[in-house]
Protein backbone atom coordinates (compact mmCIF):
# COMPACT_ATOMS: atom_id res chain seq x y z
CA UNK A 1 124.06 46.81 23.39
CA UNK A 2 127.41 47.71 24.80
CA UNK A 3 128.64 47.64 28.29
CA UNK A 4 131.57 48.63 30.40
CA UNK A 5 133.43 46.48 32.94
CA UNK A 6 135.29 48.28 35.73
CA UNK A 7 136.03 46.66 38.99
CA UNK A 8 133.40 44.37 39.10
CA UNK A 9 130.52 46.57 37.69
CA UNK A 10 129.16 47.29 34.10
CA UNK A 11 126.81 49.44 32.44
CA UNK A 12 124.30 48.38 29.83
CA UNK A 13 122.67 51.24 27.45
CA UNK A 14 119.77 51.64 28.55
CA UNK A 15 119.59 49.83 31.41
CA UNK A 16 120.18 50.78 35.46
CA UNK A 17 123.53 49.99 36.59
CA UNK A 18 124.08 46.48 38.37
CA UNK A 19 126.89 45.28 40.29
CA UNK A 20 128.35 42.00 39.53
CA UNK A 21 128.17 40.83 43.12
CA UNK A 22 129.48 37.30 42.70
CA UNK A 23 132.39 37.16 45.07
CA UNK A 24 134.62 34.43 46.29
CA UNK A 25 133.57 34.05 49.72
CA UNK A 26 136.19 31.40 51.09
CA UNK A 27 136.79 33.15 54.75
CA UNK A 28 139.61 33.10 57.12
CA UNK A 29 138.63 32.19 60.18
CA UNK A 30 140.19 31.17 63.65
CA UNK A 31 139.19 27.65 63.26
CA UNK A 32 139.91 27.34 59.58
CA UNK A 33 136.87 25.35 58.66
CA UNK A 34 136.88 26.66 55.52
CA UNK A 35 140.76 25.55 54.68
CA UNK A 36 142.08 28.63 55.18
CA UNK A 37 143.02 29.47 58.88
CA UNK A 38 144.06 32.44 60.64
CA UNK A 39 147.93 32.82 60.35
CA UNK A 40 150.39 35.69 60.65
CA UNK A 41 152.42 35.59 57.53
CA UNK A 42 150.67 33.69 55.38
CA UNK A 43 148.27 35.77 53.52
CA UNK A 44 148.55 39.25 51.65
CA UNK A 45 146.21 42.00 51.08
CA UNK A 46 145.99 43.25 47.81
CA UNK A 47 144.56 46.15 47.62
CA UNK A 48 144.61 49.80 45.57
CA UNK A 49 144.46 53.10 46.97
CA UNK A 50 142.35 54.55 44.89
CA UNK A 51 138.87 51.51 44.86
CA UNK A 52 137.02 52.78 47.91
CA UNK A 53 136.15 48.98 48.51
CA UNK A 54 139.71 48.21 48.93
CA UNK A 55 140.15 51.79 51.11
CA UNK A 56 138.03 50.15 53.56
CA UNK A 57 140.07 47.15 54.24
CA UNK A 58 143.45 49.45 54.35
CA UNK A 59 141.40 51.14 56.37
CA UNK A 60 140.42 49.07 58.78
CA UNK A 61 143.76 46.83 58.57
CA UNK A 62 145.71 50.07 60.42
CA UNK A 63 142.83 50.98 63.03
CA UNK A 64 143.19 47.58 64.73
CA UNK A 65 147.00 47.38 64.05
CA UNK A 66 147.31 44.00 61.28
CA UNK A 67 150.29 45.60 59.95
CA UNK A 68 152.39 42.66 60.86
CA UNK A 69 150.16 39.73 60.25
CA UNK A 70 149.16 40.45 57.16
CA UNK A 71 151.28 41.97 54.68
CA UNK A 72 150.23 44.93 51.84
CA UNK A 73 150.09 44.88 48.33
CA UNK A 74 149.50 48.05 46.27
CA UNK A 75 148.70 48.25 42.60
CA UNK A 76 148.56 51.06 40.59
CA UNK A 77 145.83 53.58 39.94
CA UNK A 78 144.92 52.15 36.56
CA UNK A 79 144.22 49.34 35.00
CA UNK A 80 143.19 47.66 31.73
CA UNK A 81 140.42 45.38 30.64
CA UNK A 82 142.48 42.33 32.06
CA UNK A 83 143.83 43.51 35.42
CA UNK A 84 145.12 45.80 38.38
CA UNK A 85 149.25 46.12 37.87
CA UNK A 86 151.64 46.08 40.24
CA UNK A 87 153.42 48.68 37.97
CA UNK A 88 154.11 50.64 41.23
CA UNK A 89 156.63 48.26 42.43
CA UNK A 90 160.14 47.53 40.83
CA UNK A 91 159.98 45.77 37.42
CA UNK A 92 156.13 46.03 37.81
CA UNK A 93 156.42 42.88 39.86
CA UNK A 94 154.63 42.35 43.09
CA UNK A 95 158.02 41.64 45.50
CA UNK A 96 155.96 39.18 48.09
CA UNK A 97 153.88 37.40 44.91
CA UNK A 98 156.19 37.46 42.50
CA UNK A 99 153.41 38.70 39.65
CA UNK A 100 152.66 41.64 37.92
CA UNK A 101 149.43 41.52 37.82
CA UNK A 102 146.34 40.57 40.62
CA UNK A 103 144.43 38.48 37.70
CA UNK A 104 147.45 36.07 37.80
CA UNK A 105 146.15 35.16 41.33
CA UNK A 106 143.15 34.56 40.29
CA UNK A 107 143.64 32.48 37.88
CA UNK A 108 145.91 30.58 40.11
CA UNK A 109 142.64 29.62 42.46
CA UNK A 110 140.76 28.53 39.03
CA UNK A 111 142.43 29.08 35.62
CA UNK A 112 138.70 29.78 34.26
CA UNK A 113 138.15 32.57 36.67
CA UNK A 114 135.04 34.17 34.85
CA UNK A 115 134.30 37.16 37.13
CA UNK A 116 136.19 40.68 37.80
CA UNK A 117 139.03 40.91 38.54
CA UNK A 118 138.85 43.35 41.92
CA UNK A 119 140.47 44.52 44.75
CA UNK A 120 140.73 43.98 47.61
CA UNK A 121 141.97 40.87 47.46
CA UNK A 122 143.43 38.48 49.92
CA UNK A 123 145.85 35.92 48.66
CA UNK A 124 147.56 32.81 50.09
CA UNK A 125 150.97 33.69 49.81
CA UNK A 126 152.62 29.68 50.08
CA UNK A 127 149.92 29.28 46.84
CA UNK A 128 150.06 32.34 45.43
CA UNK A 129 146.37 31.50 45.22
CA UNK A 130 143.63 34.45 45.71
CA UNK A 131 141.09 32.92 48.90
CA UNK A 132 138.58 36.11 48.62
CA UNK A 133 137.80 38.94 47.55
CA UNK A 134 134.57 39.40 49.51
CA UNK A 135 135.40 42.91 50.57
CA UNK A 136 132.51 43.03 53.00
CA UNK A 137 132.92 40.32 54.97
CA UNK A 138 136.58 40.52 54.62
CA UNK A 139 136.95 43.82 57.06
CA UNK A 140 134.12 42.13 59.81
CA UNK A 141 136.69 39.24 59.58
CA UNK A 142 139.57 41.29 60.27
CA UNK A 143 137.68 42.07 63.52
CA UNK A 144 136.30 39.17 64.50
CA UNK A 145 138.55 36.22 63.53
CA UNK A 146 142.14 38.05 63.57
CA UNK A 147 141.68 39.54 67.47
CA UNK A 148 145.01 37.28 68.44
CA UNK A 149 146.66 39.79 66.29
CA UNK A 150 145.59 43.45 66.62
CA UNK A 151 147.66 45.77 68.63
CA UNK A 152 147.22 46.98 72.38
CA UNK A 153 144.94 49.62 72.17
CA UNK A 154 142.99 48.49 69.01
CA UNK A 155 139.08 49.63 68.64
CA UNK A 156 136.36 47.59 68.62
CA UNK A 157 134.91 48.17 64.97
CA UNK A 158 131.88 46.00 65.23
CA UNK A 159 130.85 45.79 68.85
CA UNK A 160 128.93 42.53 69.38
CA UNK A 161 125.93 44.65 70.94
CA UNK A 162 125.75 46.97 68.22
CA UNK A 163 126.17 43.87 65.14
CA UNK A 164 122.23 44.74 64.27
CA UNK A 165 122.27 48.10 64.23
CA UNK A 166 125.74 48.60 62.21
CA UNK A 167 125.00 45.73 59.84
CA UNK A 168 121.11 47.51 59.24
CA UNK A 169 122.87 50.89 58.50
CA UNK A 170 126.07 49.94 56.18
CA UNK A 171 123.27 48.03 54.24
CA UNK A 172 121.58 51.16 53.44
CA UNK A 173 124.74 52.95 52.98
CA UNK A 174 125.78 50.30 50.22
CA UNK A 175 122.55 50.45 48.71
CA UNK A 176 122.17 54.10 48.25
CA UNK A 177 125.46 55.75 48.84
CA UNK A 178 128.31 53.39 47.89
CA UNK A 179 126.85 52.01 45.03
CA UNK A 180 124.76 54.64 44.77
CA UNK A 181 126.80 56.85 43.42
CA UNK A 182 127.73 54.10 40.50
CA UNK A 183 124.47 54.22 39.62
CA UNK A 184 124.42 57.09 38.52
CA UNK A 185 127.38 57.45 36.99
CA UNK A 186 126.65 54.28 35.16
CA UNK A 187 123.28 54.78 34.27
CA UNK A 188 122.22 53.51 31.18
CA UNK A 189 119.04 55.31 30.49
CA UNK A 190 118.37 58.85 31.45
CA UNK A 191 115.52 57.13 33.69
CA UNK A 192 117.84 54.91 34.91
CA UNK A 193 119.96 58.22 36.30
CA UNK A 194 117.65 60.27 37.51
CA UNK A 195 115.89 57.47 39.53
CA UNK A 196 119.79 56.67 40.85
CA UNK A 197 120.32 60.42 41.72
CA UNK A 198 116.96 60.65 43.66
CA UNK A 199 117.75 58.10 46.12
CA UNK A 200 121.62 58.98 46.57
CA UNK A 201 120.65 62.40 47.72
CA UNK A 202 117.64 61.61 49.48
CA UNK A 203 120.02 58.74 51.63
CA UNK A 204 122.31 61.39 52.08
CA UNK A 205 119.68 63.69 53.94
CA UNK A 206 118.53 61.34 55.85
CA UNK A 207 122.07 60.12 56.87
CA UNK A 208 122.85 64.52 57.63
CA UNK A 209 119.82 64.55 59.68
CA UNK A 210 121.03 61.02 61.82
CA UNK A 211 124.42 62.78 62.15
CA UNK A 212 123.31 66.22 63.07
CA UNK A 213 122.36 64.95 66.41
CA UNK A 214 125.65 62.16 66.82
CA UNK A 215 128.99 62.51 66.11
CA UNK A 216 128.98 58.71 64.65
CA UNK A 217 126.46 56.55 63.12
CA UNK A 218 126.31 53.69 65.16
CA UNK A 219 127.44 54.41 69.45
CA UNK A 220 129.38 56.70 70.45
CA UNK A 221 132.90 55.22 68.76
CA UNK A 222 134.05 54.55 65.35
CA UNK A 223 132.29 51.49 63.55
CA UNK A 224 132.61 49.64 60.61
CA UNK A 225 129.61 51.57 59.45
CA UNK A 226 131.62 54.68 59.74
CA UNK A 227 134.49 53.98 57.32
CA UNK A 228 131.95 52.24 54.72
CA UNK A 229 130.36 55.53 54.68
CA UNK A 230 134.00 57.80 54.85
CA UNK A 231 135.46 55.96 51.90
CA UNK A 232 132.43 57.05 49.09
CA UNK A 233 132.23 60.95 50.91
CA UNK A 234 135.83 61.45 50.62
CA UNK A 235 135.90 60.59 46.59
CA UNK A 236 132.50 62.35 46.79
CA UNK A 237 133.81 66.26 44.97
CA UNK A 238 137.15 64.41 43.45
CA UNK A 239 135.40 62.12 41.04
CA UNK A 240 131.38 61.87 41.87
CA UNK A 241 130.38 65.04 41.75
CA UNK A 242 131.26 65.83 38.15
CA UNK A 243 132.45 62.43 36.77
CA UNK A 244 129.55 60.38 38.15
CA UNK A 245 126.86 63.55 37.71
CA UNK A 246 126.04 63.31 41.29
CA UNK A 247 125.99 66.92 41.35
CA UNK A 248 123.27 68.23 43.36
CA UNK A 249 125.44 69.69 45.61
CA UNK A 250 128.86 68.92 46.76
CA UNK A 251 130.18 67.58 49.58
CA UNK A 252 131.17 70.64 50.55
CA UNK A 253 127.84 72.47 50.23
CA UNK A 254 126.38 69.62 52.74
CA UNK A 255 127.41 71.44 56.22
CA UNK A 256 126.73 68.01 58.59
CA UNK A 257 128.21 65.34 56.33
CA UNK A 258 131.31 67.59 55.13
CA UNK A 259 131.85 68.38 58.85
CA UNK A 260 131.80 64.68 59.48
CA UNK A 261 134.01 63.92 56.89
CA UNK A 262 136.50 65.95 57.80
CA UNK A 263 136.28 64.61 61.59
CA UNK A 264 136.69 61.31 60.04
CA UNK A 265 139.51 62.29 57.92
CA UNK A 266 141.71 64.10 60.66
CA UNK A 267 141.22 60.89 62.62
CA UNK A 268 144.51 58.88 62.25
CA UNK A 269 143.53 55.63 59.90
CA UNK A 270 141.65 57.91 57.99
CA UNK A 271 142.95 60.76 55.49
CA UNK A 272 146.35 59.26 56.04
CA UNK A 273 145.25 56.38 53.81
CA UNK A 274 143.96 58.36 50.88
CA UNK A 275 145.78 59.55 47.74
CA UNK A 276 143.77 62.04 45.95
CA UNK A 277 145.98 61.38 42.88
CA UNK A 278 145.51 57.88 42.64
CA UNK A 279 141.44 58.17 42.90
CA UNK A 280 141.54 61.14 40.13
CA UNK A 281 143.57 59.41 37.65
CA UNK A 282 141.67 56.10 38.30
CA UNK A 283 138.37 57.36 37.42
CA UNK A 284 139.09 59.80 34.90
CA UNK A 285 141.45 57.15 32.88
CA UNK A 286 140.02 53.85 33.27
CA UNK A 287 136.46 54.61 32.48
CA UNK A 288 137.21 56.05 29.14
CA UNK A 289 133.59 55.68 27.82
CA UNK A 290 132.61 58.29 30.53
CA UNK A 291 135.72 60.21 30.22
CA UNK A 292 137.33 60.07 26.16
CA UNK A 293 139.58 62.24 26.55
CA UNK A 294 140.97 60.97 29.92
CA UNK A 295 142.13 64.17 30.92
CA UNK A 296 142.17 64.48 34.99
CA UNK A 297 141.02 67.43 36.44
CA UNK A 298 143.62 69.69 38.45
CA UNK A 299 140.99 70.21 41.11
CA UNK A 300 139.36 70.24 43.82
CA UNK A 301 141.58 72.54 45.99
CA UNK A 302 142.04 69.90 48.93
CA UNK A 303 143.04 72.17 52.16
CA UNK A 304 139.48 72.74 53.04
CA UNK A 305 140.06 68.63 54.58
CA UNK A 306 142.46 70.06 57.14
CA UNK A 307 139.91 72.80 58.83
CA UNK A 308 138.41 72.67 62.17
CA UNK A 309 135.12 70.26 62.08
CA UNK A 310 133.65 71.45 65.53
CA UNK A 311 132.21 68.18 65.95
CA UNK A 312 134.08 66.98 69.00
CA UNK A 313 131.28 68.80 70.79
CA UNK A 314 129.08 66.12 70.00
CA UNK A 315 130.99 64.25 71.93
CA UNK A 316 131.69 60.07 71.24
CA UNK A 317 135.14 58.75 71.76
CA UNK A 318 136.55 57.86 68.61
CA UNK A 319 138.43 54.92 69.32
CA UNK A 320 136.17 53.99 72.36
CA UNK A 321 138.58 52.44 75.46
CA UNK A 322 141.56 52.28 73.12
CA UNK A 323 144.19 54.42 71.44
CA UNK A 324 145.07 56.10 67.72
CA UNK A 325 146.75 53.34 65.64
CA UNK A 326 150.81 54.96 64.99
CA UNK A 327 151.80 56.50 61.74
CA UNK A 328 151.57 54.77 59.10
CA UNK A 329 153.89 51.97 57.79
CA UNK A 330 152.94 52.54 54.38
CA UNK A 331 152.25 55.97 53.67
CA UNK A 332 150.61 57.76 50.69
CA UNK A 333 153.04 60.04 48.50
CA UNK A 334 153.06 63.74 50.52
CA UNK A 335 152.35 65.24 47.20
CA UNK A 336 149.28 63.22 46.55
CA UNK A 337 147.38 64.36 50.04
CA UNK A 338 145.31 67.31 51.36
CA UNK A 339 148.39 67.53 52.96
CA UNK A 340 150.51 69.24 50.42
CA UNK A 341 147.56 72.22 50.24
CA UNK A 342 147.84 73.29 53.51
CA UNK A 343 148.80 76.95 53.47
């Protein structure tokens, strides 16, 4: 029996994929109950750009404008059996941390951390101490419990009325779509697989029909739902299509959910977070069993991002009763974006 570790999931032969889903799920919280209050300048996000878990929080983080309360750190692409690097920044050294690698945090919260080490993480900076890496609850906190701190003009990502609704919809999105696509391309067992790639495309129909008819998938505004969903399509002909064998079709042969990609990813906060590069050379290097040779394919020609969506004539209000967040603080390398393949 072997198995593969890789951001918090592994693959037995054999066997269907499961996700280690052991997190540590200290929150942050207004009233601090939990030891770890709300605080401008105290904690940093950890994050990489190319783990769609993490893209949500970086995500999220510019949308509502936490730019100045909490601080970013970005690790590299890769990574190997021990850690994400900070081999991006000067000396390899995280400059607000002071560590090259994320595990070091980690291990600074219990020096027998025994699960993976993922991103994104938030860590006490004053410790240097990770307090969670609950990536799920970690974006609904940065709406709920960090409100003192977003900017004028900041959406509402989970609107109280709609909680039910969103929450009932990013479940099935995690279930089928985020992780579905792992599934597959961890399957251990050609059973395993095919029952994987069944219910990833048959979640994505029924998600195309939902959005034929609405421009989001919760309201009439962005939700969190939204940008759980955006983070797994935009990887979706990069790496999953051929990597992962979730090759049915491609994103770009699905006419509603490429459409609503690209509305998402023309929306600032969006395709201004992603690095193409950095997802490619992720998947195609780390998971070595799935990839030998680690070679990292040239493709997919990326201008087809930047084309009219037609979708505004659904109409919704992206960002509801606020405004687009500004440009970004921390932007992705030019030459790593759809970007640099217009014209």
């Amino acid at each position: 029996m072997t198995e593969h570790s890789t951001a918090g999931a592994y693959v037995t032969q054999g066997s269907e994929f499961v996700r280690d889903q052991n997190y540590l799920t200290t929150r942050i919280t207004v009233d601090g109950e939990e030891g770890w209050p709300v605080e401008a300048g105290r904690y940093r996000l950890v994050v990489s750009r190319a783990c769609p878990w993490a893209n949500r929080a970086i995500i999220v983080r510019r949308l509502l404008g936490l730019e100045d309360a909490i601080s970013m750190g970005i690790c590299g692409p890769t990574h190997d059996v021990r850690s994400w690097t900070f081999d991006l920044d000067p000396g390899g050294v995280d400059p607000v941390l002071g560590i090259p690698r994320i595990q070091d945090a980690y291990f600074k919260r219990d020096p027998q951390y025994p699960r993976g080490i993922t991103v994104p993480a938030m860590v006490d900076v004053p410790t240097g101490q990770v307090v969670t890496n609950d990536y799920a609850q970690m974006t609904l906190d940065f709406s709920t419990q960090w409100t003192a701190f977003h900017r004028e003009g900041a959406p509402d990502l989970y609107p109280e009325p709609l909680r039910d609704e969103i929450d009932q919809v990013a479940r099935l999105v995690f279930v089928d779509v985020n992780n579905g696509v792992y599934r597959c391309g961890f399957a251990g067992s050609q059973e395993a697989y095919d029952r994987a790639y069944r219910r990833l495309f048959s979640r994505l129909d029924l998600l195309s029909d939902r959005l034929a008819g609405q421009r989001y998938l919760v309201g009439d505004t962005i939700t969190e739902a939204d940008i759980r969903l955006f983070t797994t399509l935009v990887r979706f002909d990069a790496v999953y299509h051929g990597h992962f064998k979730c090759n049915r079709a491609k994103l770009t042969e699905m006419p509603v959910l490429w459409a609503y990609a690209r509305d998402l990813f023309q929306t600032p906060g969006f395709g201004d977070t992603i690095d193409f590069e950095h997802i490619k050379q992720h998947y195609y290097v780390v998971h070595e069993d799935l990839n030998p040779t680690q070679i990292v394919p040239a493709g997919p020609d990326l201008s087809g991002w930047l084309t009219p969506h037609g979708r505004g004539s659904l109409g919704g209000r992206p960002f509801g009763d606020g405004t687009p967040p500004a440009p970004p603080r921390e932007p992705v390398d030019p030459a790593h974006t759809a970007e640099a393949m217009r014209g």
